[in-house]
PDB file of N, CA and C in Angstrom:
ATOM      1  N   UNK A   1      -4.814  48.269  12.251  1.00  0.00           N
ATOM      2  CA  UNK A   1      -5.093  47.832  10.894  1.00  0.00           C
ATOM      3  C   UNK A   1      -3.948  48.151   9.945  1.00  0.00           C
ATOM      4  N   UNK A   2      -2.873  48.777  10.227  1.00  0.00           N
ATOM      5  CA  UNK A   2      -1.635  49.641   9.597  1.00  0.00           C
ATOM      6  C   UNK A   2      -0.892  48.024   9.465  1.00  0.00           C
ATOM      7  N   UNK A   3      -0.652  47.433  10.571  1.00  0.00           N
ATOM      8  CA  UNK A   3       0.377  46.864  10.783  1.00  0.00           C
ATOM      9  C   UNK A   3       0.656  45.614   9.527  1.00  0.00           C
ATOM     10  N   UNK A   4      -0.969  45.002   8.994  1.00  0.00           N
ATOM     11  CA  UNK A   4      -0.640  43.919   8.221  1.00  0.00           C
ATOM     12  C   UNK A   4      -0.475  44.222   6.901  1.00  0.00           C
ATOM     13  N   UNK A   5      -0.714  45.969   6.299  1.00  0.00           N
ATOM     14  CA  UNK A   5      -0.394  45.908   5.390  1.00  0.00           C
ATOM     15  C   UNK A   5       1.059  46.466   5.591  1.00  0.00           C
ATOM     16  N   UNK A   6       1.788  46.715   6.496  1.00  0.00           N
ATOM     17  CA  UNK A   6       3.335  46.791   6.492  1.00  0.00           C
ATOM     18  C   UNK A   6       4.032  45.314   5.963  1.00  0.00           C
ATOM     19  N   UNK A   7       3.339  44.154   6.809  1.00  0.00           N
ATOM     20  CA  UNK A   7       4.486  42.877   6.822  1.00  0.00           C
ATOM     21  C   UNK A   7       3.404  42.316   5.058  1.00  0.00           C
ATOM     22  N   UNK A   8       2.554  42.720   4.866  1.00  0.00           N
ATOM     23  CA  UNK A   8       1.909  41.917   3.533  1.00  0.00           C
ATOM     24  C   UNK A   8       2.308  42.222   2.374  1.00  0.00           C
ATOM     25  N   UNK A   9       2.759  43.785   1.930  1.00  0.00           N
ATOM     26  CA  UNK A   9       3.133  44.608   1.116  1.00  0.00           C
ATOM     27  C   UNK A   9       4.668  45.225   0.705  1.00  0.00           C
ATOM     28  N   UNK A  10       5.175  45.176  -0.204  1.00  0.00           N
ATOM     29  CA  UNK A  10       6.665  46.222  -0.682  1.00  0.00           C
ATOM     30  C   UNK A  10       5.280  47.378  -1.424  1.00  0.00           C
ATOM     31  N   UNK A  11       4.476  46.592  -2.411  1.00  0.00           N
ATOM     32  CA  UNK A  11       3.933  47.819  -3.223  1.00  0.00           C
ATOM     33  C   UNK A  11       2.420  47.504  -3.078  1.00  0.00           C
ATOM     34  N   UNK A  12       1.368  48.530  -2.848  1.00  0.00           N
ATOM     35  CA  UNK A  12       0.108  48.398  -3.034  1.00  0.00           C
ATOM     36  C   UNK A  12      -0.667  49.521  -3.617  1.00  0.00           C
ATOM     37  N   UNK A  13      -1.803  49.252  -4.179  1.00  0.00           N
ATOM     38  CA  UNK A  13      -3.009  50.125  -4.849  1.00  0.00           C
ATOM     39  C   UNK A  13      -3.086  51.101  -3.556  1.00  0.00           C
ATOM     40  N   UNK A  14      -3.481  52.593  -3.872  1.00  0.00           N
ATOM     41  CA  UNK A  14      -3.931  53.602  -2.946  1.00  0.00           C
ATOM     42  C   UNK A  14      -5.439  53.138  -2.903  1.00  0.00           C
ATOM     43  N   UNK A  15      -6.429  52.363  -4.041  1.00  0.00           N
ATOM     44  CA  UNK A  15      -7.722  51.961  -3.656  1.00  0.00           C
ATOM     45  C   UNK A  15      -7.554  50.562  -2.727  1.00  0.00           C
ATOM     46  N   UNK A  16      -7.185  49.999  -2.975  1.00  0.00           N
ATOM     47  CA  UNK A  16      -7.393  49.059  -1.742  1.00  0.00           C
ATOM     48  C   UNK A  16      -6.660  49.050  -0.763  1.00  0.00           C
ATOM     49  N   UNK A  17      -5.431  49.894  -0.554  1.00  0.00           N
ATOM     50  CA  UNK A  17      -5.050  50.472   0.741  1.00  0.00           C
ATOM     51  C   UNK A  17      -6.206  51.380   1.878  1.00  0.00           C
ATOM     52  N   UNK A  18      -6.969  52.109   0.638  1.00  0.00           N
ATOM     53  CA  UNK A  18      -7.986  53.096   1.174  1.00  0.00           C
ATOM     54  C   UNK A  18      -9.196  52.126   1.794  1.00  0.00           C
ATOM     55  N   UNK A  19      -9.614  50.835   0.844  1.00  0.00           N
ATOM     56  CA  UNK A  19     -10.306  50.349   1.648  1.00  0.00           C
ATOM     57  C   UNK A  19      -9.956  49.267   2.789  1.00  0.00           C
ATOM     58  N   UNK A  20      -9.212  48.947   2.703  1.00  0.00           N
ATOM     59  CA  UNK A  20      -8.417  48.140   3.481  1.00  0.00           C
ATOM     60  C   UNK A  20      -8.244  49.359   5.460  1.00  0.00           C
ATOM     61  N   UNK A  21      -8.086  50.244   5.072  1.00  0.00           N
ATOM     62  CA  UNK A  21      -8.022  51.085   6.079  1.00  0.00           C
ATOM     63  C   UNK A  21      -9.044  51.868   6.295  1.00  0.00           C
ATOM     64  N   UNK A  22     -10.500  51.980   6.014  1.00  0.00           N
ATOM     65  CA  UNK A  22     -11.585  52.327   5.552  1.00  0.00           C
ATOM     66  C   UNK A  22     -11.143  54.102   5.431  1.00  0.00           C
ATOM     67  N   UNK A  23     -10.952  54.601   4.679  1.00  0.00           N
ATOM     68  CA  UNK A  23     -10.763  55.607   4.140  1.00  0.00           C
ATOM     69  C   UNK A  23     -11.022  56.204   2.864  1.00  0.00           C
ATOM     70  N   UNK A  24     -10.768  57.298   2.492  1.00  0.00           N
ATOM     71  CA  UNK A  24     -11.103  57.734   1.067  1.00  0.00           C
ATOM     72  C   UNK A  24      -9.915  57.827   0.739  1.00  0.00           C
ATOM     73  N   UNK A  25      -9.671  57.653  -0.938  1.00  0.00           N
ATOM     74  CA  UNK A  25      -7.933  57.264  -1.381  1.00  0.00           C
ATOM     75  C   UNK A  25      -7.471  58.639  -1.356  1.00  0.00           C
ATOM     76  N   UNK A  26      -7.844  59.688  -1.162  1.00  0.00           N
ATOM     77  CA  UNK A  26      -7.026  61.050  -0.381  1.00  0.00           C
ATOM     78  C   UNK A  26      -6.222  61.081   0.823  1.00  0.00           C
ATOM     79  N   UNK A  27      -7.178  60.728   1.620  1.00  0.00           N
ATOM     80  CA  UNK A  27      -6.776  60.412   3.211  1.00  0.00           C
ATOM     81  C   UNK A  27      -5.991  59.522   3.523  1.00  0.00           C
ATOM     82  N   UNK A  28      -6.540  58.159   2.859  1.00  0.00           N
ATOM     83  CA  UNK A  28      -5.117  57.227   2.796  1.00  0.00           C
ATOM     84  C   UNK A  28      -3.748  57.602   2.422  1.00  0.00           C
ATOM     85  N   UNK A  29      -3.840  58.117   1.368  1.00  0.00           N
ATOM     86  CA  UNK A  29      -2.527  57.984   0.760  1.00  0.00           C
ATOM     87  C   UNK A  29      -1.874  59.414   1.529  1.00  0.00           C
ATOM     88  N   UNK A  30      -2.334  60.067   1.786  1.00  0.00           N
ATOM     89  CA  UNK A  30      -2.076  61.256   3.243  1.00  0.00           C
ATOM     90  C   UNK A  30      -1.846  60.750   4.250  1.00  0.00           C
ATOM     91  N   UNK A  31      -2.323  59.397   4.984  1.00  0.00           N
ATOM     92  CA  UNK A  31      -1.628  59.158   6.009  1.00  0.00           C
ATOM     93  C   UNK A  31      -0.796  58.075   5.664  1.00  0.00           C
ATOM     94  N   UNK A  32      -0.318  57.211   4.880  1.00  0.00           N
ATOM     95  CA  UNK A  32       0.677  56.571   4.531  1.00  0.00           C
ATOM     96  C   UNK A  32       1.690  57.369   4.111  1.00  0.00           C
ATOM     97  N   UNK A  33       1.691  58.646   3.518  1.00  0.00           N
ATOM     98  CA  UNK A  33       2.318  59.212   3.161  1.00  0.00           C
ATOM     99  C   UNK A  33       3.467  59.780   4.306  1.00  0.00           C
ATOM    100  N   UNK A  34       3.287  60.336   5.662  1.00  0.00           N
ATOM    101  CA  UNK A  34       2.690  60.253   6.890  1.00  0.00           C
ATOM    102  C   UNK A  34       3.953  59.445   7.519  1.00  0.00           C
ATOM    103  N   UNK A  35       3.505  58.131   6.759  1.00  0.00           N
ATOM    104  CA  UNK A  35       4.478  57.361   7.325  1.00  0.00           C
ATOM    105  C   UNK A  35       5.628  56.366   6.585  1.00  0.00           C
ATOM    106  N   UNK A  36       6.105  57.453   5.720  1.00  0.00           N
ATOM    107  CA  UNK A  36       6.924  57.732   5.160  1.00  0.00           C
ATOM    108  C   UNK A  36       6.865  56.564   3.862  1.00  0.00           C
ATOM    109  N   UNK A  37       5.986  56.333   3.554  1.00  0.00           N
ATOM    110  CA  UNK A  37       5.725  55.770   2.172  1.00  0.00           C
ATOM    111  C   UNK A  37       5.925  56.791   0.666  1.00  0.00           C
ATOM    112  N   UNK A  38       6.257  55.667  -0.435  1.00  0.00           N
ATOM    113  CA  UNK A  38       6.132  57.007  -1.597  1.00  0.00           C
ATOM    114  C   UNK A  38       4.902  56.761  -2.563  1.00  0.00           C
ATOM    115  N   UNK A  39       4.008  57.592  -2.770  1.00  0.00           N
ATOM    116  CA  UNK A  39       3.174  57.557  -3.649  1.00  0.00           C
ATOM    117  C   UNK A  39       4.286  57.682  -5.344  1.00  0.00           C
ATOM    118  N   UNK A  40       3.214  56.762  -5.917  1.00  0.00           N
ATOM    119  CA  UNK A  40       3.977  56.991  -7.504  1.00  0.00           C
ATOM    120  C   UNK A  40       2.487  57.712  -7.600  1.00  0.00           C
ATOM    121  N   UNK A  41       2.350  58.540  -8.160  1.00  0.00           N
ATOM    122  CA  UNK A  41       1.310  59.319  -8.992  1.00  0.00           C
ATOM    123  C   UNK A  41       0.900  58.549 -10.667  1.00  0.00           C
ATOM    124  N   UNK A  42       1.686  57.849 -11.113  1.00  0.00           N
ATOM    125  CA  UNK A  42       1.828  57.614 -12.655  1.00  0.00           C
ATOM    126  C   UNK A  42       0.864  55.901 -12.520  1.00  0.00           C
ATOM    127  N   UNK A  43       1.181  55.397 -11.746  1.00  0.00           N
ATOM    128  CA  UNK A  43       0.248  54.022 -11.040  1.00  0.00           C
ATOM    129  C   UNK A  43      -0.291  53.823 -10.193  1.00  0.00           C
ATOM    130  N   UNK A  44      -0.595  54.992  -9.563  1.00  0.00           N
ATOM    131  CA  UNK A  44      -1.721  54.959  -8.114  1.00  0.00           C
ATOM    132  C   UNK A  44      -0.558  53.771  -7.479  1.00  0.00           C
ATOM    133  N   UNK A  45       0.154  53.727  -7.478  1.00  0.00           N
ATOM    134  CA  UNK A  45       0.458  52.575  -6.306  1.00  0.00           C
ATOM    135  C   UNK A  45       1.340  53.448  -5.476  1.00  0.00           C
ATOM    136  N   UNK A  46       1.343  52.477  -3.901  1.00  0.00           N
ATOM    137  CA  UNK A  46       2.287  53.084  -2.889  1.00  0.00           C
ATOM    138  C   UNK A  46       3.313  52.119  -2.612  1.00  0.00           C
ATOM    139  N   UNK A  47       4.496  52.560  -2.563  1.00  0.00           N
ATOM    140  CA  UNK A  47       5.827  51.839  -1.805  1.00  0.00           C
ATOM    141  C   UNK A  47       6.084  52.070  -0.663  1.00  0.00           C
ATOM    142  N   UNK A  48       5.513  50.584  -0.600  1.00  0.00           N
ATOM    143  CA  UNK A  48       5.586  50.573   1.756  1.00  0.00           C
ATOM    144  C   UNK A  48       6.987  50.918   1.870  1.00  0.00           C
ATOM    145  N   UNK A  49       7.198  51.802   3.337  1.00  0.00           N
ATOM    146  CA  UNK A  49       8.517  51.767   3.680  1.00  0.00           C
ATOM    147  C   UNK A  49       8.322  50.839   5.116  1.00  0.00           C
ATOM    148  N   UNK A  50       9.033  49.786   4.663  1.00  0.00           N
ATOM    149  CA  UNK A  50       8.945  48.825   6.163  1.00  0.00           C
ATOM    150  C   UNK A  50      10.005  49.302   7.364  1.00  0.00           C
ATOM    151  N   UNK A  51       9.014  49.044   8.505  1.00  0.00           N
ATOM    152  CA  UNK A  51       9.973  49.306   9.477  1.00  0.00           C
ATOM    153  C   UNK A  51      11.109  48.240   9.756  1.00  0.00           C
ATOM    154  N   UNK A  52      12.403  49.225  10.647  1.00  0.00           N
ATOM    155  CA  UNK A  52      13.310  48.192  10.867  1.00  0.00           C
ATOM    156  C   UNK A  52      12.901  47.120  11.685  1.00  0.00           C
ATOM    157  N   UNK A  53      13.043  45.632  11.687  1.00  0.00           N
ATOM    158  CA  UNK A  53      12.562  44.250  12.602  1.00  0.00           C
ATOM    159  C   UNK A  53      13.786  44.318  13.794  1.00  0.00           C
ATOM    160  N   UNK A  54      13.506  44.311  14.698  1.00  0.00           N
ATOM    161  CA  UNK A  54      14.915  44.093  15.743  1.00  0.00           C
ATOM    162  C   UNK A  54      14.768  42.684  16.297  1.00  0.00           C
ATOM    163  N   UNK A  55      15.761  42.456  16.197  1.00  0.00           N
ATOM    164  CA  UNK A  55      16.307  41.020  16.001  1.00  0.00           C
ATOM    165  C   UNK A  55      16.815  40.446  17.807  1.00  0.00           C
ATOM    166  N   UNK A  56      17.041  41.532  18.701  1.00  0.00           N
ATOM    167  CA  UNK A  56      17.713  41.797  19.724  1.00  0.00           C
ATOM    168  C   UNK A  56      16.561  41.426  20.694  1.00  0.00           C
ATOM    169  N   UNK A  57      17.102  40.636  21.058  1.00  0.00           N
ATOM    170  CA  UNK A  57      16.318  39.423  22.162  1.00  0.00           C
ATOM    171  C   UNK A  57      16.995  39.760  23.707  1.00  0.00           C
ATOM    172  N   UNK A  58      16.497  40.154  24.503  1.00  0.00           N
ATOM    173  CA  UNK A  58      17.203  40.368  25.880  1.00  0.00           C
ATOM    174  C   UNK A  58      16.565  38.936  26.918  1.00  0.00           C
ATOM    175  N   UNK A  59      17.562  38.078  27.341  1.00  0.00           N
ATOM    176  CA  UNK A  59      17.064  36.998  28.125  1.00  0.00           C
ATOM    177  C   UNK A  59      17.610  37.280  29.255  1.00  0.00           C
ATOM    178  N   UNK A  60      17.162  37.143  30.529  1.00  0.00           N
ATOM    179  CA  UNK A  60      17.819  37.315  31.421  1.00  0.00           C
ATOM    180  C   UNK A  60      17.415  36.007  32.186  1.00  0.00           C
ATOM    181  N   UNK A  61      17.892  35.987  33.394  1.00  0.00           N
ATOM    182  CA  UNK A  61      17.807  34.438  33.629  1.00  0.00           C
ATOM    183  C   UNK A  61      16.932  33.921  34.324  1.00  0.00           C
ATOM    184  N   UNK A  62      15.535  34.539  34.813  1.00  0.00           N
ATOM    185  CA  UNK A  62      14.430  33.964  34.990  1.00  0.00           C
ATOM    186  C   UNK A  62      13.879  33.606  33.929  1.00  0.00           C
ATOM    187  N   UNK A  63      13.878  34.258  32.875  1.00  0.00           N
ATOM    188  CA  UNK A  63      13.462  33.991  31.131  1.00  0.00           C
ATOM    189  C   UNK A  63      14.058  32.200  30.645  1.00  0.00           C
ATOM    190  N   UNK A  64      15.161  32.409  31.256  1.00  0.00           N
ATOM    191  CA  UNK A  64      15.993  31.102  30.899  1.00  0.00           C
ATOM    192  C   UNK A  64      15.164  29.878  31.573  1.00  0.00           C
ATOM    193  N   UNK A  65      15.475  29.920  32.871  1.00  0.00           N
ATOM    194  CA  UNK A  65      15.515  29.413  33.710  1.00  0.00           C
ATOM    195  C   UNK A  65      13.276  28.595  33.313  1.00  0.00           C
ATOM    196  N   UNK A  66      12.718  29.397  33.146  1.00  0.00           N
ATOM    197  CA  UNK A  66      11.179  29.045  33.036  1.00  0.00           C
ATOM    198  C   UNK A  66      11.028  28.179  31.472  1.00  0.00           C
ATOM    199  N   UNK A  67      12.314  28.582  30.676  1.00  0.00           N
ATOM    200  CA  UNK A  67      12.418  27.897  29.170  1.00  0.00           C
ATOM    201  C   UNK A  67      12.733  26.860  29.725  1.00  0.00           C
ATOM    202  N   UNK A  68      13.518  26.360  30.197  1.00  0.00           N
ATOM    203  CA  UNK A  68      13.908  25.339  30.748  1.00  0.00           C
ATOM    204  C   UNK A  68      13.647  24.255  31.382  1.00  0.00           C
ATOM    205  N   UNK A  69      12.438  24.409  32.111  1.00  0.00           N
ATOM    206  CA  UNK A  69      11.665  23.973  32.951  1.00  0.00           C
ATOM    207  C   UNK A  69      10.735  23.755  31.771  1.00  0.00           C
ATOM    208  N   UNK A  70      10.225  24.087  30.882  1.00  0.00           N
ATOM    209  CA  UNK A  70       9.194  24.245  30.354  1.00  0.00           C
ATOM    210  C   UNK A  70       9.547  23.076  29.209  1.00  0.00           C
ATOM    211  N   UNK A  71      10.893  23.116  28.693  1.00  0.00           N
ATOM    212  CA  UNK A  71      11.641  22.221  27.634  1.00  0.00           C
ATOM    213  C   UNK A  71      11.490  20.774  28.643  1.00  0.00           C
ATOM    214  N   UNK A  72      11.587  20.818  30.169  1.00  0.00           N
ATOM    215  CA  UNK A  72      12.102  19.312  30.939  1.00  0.00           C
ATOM    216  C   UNK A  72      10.783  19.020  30.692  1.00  0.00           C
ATOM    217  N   UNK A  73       9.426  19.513  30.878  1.00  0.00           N
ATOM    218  CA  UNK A  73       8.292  19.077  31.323  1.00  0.00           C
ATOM    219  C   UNK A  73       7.955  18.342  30.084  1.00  0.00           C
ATOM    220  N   UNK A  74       8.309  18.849  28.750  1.00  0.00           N
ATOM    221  CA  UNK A  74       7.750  18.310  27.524  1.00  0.00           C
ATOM    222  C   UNK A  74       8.607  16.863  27.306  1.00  0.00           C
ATOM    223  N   UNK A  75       9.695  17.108  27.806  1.00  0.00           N
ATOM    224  CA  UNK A  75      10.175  15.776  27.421  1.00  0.00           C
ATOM    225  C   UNK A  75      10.406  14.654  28.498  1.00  0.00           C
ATOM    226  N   UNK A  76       9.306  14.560  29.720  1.00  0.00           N
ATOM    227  CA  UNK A  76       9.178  13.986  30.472  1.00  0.00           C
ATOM    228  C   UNK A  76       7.512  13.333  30.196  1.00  0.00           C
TER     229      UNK A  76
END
């Protein structure tokens, strides 16, 4: 349940983070905290820290080789 408010969010409410993760807005913002988010105290809001996306695709050539086959079949 963590994961969609990573890719949905830069900034969110600690109350609807809390319910969103069914929690109490203590606990939430304790385990977002956790994971390395910053609480602002002054707006109840939290600043997601997004993880890095890796971009790094490893194909090797059965990978290829089944794309391939798979690209002939569609255009046959």
């Amino acid at each position: 349940m963590f994961q969609p408010l990573l890719s949905a969010y830069s900034t969110v409410g600690i109350q609807d983070t809390a319910l969103f993760l069914g929690m109490n807005e203590d606990d939430a913002a304790s385990y977002v905290m956790q994971q390395g988010w910053v609480v602002d105290p002054a707006s109840r809001m939290l600043i997601v820290k997004r993880q890095p996306v890796s971009t790094e695709q490893k194909l090797d050539h059965s990978k290829l080789q089944r794309l391939t086959e798979y690209v002939l079949h569609l255009e046959h």
